[in-house]
C-alpha atoms as a PDB file:
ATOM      1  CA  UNK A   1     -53.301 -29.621  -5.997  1.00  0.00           C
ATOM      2  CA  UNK A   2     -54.949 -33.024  -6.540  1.00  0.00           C
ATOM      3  CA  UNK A   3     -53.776 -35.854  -8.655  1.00  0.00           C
ATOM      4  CA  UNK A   4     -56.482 -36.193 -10.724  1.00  0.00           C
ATOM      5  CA  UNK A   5     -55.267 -32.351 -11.804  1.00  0.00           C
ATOM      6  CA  UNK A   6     -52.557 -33.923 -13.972  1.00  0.00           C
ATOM      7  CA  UNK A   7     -53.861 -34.191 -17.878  1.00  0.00           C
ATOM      8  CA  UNK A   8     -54.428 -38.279 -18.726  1.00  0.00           C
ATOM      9  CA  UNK A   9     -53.216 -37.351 -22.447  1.00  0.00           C
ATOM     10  CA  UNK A  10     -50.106 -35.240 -20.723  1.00  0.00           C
ATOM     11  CA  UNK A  11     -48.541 -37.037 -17.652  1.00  0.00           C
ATOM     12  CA  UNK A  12     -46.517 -35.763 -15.285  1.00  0.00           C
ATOM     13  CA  UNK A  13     -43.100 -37.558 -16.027  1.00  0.00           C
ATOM     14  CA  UNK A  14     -39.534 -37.928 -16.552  1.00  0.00           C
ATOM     15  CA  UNK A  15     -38.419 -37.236 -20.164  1.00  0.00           C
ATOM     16  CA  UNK A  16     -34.963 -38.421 -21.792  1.00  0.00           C
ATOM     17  CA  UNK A  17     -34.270 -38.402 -25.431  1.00  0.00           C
ATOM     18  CA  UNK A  18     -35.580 -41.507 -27.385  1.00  0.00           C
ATOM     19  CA  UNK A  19     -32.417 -42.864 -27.808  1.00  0.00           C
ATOM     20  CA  UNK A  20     -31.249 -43.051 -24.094  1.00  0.00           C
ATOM     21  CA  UNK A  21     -32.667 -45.593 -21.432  1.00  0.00           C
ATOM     22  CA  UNK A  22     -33.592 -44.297 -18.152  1.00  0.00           C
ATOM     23  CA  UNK A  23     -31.653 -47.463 -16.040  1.00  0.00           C
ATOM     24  CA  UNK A  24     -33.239 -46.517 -12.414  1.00  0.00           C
ATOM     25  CA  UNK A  25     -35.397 -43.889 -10.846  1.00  0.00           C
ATOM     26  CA  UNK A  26     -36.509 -43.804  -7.309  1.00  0.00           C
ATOM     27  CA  UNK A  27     -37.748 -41.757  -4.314  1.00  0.00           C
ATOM     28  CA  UNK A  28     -35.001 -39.863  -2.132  1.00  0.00           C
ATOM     29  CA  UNK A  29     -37.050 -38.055   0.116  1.00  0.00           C
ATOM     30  CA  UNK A  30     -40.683 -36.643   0.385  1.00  0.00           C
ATOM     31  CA  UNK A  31     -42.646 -34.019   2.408  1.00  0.00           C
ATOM     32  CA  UNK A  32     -44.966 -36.439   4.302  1.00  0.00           C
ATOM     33  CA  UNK A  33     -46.433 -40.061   3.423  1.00  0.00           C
ATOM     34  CA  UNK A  34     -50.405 -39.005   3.183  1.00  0.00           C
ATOM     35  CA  UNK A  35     -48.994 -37.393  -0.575  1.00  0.00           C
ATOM     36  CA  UNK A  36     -48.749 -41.088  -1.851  1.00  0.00           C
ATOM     37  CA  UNK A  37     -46.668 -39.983  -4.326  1.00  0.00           C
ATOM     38  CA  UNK A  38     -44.806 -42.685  -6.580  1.00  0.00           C
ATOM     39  CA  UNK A  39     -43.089 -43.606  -9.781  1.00  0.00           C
ATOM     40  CA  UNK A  40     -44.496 -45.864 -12.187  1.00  0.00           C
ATOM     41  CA  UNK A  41     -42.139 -46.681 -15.392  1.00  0.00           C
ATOM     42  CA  UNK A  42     -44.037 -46.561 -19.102  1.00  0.00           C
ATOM     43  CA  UNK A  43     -44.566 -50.137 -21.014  1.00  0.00           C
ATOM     44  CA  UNK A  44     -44.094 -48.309 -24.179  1.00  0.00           C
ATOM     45  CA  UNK A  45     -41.299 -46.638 -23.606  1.00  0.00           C
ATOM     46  CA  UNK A  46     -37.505 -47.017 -21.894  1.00  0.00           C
ATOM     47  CA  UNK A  47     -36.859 -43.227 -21.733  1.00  0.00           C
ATOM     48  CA  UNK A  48     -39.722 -41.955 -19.701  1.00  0.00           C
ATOM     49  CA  UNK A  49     -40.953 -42.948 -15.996  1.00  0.00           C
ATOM     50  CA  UNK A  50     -44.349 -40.986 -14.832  1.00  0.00           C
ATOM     51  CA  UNK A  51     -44.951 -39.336 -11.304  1.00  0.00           C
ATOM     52  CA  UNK A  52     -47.653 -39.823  -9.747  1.00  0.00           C
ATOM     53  CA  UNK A  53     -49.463 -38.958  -6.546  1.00  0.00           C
ATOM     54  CA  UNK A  54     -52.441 -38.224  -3.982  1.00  0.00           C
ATOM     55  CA  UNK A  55     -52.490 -34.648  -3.681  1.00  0.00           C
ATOM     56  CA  UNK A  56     -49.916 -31.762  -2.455  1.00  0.00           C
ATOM     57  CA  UNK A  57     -50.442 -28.964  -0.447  1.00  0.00           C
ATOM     58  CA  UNK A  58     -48.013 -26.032  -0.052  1.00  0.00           C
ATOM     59  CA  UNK A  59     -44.320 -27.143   0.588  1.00  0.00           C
ATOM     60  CA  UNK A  60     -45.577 -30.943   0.093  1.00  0.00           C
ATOM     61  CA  UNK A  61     -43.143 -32.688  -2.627  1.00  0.00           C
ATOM     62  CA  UNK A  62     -40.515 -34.964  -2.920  1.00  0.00           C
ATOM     63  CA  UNK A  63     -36.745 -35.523  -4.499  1.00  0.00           C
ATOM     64  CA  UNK A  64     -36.151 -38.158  -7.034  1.00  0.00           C
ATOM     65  CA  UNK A  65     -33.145 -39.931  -8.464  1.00  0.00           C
ATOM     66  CA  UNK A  66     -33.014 -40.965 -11.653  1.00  0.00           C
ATOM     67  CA  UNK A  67     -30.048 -42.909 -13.189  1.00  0.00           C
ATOM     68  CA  UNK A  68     -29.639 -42.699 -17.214  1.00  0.00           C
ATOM     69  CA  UNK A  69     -27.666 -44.092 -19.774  1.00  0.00           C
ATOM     70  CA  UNK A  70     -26.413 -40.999 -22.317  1.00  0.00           C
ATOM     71  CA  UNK A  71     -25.511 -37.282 -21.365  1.00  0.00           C
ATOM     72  CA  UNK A  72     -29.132 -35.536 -21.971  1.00  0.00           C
ATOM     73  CA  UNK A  73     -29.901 -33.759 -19.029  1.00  0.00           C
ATOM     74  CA  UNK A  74     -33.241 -35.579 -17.443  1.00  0.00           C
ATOM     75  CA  UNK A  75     -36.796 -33.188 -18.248  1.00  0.00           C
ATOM     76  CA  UNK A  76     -40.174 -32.541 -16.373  1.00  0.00           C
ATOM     77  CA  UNK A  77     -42.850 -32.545 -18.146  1.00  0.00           C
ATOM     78  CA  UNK A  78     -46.561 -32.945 -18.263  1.00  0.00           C
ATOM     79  CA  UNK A  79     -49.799 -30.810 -17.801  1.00  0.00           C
ATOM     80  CA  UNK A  80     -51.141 -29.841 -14.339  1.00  0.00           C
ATOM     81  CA  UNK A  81     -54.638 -28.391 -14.598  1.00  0.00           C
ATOM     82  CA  UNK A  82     -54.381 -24.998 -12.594  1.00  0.00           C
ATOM     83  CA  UNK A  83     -50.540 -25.325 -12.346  1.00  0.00           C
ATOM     84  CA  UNK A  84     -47.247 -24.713 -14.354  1.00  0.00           C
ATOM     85  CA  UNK A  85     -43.956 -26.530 -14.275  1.00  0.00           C
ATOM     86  CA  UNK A  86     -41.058 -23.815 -13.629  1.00  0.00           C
ATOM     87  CA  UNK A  87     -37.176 -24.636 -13.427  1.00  0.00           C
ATOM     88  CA  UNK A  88     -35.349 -22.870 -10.679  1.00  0.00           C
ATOM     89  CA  UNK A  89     -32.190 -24.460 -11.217  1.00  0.00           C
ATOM     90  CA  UNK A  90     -29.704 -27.207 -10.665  1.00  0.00           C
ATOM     91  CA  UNK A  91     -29.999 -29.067  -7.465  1.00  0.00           C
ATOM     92  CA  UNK A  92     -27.257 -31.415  -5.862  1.00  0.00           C
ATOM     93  CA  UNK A  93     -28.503 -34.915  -4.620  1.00  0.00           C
ATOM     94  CA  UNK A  94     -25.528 -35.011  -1.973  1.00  0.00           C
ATOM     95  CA  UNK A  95     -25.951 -36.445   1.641  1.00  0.00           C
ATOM     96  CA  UNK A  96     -24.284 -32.946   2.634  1.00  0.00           C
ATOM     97  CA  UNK A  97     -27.099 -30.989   0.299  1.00  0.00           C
ATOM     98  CA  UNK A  98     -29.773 -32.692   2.135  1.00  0.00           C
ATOM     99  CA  UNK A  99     -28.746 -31.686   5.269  1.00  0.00           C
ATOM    100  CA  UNK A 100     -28.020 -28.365   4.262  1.00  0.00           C
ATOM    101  CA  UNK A 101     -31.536 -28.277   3.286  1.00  0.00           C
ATOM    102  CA  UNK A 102     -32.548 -29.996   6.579  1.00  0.00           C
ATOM    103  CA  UNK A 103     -30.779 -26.730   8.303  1.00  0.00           C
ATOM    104  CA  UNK A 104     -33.164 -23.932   9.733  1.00  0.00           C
ATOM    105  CA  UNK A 105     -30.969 -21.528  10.263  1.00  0.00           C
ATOM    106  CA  UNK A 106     -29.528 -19.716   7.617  1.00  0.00           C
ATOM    107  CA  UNK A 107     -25.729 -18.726   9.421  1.00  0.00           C
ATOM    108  CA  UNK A 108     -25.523 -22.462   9.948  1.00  0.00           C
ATOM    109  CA  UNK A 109     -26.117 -23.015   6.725  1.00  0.00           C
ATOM    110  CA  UNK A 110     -23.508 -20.701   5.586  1.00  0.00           C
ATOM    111  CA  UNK A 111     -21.238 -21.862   7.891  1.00  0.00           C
ATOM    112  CA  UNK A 112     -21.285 -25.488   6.553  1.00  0.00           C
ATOM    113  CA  UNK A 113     -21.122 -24.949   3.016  1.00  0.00           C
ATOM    114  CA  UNK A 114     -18.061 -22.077   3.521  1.00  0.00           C
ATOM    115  CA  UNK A 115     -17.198 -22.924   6.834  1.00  0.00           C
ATOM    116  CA  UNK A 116     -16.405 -21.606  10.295  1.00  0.00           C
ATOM    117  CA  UNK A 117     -13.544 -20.328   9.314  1.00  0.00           C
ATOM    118  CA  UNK A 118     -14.894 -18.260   6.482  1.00  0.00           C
ATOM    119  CA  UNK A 119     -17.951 -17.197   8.934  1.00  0.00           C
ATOM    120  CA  UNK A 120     -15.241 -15.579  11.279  1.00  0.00           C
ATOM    121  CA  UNK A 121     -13.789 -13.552   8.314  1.00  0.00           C
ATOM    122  CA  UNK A 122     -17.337 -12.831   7.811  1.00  0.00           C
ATOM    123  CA  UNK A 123     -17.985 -11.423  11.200  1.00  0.00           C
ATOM    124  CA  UNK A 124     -14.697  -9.850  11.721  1.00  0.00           C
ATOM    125  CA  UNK A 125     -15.676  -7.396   8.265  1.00  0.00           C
ATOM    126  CA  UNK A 126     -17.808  -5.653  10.893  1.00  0.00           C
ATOM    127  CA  UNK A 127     -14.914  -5.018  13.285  1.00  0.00           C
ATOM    128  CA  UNK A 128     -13.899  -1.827  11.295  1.00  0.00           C
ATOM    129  CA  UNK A 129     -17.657  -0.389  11.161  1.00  0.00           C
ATOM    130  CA  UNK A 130     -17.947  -1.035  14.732  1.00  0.00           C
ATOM    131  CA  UNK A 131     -14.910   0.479  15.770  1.00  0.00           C
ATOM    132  CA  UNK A 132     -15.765   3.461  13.157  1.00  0.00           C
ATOM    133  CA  UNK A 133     -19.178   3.532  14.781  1.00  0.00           C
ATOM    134  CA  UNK A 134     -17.794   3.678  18.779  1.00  0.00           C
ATOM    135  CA  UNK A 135     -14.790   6.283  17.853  1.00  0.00           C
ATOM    136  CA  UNK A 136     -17.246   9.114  16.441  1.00  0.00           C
ATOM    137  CA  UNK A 137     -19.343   8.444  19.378  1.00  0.00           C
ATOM    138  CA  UNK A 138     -16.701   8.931  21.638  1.00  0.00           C
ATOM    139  CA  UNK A 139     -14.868  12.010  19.864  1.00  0.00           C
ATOM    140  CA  UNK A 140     -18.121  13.586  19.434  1.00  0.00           C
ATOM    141  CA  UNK A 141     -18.931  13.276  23.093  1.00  0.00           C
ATOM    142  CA  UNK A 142     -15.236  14.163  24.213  1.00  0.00           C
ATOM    143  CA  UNK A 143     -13.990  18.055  24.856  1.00  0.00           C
ATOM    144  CA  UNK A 144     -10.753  18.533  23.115  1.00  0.00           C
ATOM    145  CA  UNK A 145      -9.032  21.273  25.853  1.00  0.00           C
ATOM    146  CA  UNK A 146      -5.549  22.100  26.459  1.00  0.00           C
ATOM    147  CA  UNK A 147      -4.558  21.694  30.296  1.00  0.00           C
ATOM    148  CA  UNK A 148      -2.907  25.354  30.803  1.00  0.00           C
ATOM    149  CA  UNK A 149      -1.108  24.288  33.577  1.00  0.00           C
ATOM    150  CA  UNK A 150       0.947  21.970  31.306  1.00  0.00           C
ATOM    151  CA  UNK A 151       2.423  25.738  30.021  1.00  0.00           C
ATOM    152  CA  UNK A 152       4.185  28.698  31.765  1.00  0.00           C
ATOM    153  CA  UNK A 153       1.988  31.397  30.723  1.00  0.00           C
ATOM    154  CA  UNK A 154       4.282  33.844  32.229  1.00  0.00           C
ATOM    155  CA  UNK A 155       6.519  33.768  29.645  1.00  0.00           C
ATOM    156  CA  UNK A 156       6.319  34.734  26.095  1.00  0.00           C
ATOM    157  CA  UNK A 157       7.391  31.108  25.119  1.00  0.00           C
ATOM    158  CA  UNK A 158       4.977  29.176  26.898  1.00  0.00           C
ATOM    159  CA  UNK A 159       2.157  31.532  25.326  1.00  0.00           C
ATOM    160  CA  UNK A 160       3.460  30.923  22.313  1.00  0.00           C
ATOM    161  CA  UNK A 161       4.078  27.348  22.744  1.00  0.00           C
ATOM    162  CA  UNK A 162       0.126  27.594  24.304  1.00  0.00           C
ATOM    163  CA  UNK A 163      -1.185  29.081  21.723  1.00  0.00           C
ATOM    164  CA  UNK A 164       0.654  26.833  19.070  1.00  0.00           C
ATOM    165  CA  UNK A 165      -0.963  24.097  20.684  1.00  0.00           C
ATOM    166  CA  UNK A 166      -4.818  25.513  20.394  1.00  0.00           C
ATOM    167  CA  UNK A 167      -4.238  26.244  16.715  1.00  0.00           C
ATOM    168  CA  UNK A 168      -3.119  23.093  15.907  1.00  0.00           C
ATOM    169  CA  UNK A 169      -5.362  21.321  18.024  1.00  0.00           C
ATOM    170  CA  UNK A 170      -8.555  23.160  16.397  1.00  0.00           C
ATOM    171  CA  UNK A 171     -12.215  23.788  17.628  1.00  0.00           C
ATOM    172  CA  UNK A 172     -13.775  20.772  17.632  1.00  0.00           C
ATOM    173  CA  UNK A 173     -17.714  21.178  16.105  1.00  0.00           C
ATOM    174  CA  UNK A 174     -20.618  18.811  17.307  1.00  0.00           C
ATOM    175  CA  UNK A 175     -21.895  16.330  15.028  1.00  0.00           C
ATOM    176  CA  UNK A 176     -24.836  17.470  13.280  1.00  0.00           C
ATOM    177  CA  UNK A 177     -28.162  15.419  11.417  1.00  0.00           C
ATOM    178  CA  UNK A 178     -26.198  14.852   8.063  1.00  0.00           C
ATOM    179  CA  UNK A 179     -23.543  13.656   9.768  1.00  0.00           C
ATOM    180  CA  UNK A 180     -25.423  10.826  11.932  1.00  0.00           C
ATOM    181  CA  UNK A 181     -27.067  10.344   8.921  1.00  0.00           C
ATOM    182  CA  UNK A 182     -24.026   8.939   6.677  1.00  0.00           C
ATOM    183  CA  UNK A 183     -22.589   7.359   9.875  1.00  0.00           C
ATOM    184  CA  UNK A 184     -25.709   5.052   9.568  1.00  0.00           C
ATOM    185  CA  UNK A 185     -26.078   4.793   6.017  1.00  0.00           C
ATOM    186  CA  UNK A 186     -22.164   3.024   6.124  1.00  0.00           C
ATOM    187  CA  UNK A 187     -23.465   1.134   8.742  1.00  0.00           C
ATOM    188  CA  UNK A 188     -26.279   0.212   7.231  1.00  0.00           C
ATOM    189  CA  UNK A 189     -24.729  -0.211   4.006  1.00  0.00           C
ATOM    190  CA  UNK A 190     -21.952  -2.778   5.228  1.00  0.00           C
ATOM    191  CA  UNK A 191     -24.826  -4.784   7.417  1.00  0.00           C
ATOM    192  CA  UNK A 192     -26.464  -5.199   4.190  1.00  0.00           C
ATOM    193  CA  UNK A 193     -23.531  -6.477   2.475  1.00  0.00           C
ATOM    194  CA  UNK A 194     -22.744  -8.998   4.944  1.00  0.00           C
ATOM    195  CA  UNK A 195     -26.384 -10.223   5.390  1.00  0.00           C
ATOM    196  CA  UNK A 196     -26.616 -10.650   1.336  1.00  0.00           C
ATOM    197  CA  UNK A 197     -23.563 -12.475   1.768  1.00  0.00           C
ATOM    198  CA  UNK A 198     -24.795 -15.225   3.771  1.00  0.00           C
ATOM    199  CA  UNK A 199     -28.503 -14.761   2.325  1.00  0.00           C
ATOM    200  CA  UNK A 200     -26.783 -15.552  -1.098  1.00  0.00           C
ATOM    201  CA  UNK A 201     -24.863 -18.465  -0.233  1.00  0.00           C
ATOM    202  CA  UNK A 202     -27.452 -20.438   2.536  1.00  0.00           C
ATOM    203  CA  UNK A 203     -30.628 -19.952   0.604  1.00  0.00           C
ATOM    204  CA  UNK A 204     -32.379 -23.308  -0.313  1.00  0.00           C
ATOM    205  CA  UNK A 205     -34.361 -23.670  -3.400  1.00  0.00           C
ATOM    206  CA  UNK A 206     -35.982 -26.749  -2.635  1.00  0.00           C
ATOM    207  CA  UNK A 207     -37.903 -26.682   0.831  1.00  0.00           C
ATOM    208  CA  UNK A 208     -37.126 -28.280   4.006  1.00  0.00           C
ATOM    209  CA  UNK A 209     -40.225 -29.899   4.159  1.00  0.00           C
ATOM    210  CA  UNK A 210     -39.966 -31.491   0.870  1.00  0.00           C
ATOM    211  CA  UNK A 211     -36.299 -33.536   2.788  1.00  0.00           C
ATOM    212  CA  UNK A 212     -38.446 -34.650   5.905  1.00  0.00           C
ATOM    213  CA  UNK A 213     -38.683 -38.120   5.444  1.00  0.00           C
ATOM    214  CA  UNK A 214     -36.350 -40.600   3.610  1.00  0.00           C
ATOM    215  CA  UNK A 215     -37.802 -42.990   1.516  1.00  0.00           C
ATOM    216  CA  UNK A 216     -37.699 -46.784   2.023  1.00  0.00           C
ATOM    217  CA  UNK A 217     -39.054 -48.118  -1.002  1.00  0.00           C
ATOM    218  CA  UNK A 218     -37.505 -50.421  -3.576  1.00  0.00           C
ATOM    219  CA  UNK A 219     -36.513 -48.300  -6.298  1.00  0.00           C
ATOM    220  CA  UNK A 220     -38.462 -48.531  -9.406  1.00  0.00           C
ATOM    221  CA  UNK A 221     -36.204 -49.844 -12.020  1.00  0.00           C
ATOM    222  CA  UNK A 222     -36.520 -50.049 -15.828  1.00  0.00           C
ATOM    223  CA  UNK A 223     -34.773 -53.482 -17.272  1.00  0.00           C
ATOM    224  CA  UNK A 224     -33.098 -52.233 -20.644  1.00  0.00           C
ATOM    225  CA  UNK A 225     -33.987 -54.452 -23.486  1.00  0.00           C
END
């Protein structure tokens, strides 16, 4: 996407309502320099400041800050030939956001916004699957006799007593397909959970490459009249 996509009669810019004065606006952070992209404030007006820049490629783009007098929420808007201007949500401008965003991996990132601790609680919710998973290995693999010589078989007690045992004890019967098969769809099942877990809490909506460099410019600032 070039610059010279963005509609001279519709600018890409920064929209307030009429009555409120946008009071400063500058560049947090941006994908890469060779973008050029910059804010220029409007003569004619206090409550808009246009965006402007060299061209952006996939994951090129940049965070801005924009301080406002009033309680109207700030608006893109303009007209991007071959391009459409989508909301994906709120976005915090915190020091701790930023390097949330800066973070690759997506268990660190959970694990700084909830925190080790919860990230152990996390992990340990698999303790009971695993330990579900290893005993019905183990009992499925494991003969269930009764040692005979723990019983006097010459009496009619110890058969008794024997045979009491065998009943109670039961014939064990090998696991078959169906039952591998919901073994792994509860193991499945609770990986899934856990992995949507931390999915749904790290995921960024604004790419890392768009928080790659900071921005050292003086920040553009519109005077109130």
């Amino acid at each position: 996407m070039r610059g010279s996509d963005i509609v001279e009669l519709d600018p890409l810019r920064i929209d307030l309502n009429d009555s409120e004065k946008i009071l400063q606006a500058r560049i947090l952070t941006y994908s890469r320099k060779q973008i050029s992209v910059d804010l220029k404030s409007d003569p004619s007006s206090d409550s808009t400041i246009s965006i402007v820049f060299d061209f952006m490629d996939a994951g090129d783009g940049a965070i801005l800050e924009v301080f406002h007098g009033g309680t109207t929420r700030p608006k893109l808007a303009g007209t991007i030939r071959g391009a459409k201007i989508k909301s994906f949500g709120e976005v915090s401008l915190s020091a701790k956001s930023i390097d949330l965003i800066r973070t690759k991996s997506a268990i660190r990132r959970y694990a700084k916004r909830r925190g080790r601790f919860s990230l152990i609680v996390l992990s340990f919710f698999l303790l009971p699957t695993s330990m579900i998973v290893a005993l019905a290995l183990r009992n499925s693999n494991t003969e269930q006799l009764v040692d005979p010589r723990k019983y006097n078989l010459n009496t009619l007690a110890g058969q008794a007593e024997f045979a009491k045992k065998v009943k109670d004890l039961g014939i064990k019967e090998p696991w078959d397909v169906t039952s591998y098969a919901m073994l792994a769809f509860v193991v499945i099942l609770t990986l899934s959970f856990v992995l949507f877990t931390i999915w749904s809490t790290a995921k960024r909506i604004v790419p890392p490459s768009v928080v790659k460099e900071e921005t050292e410019k003086s920040a553009t600032t519109i005077n109130s009249a």
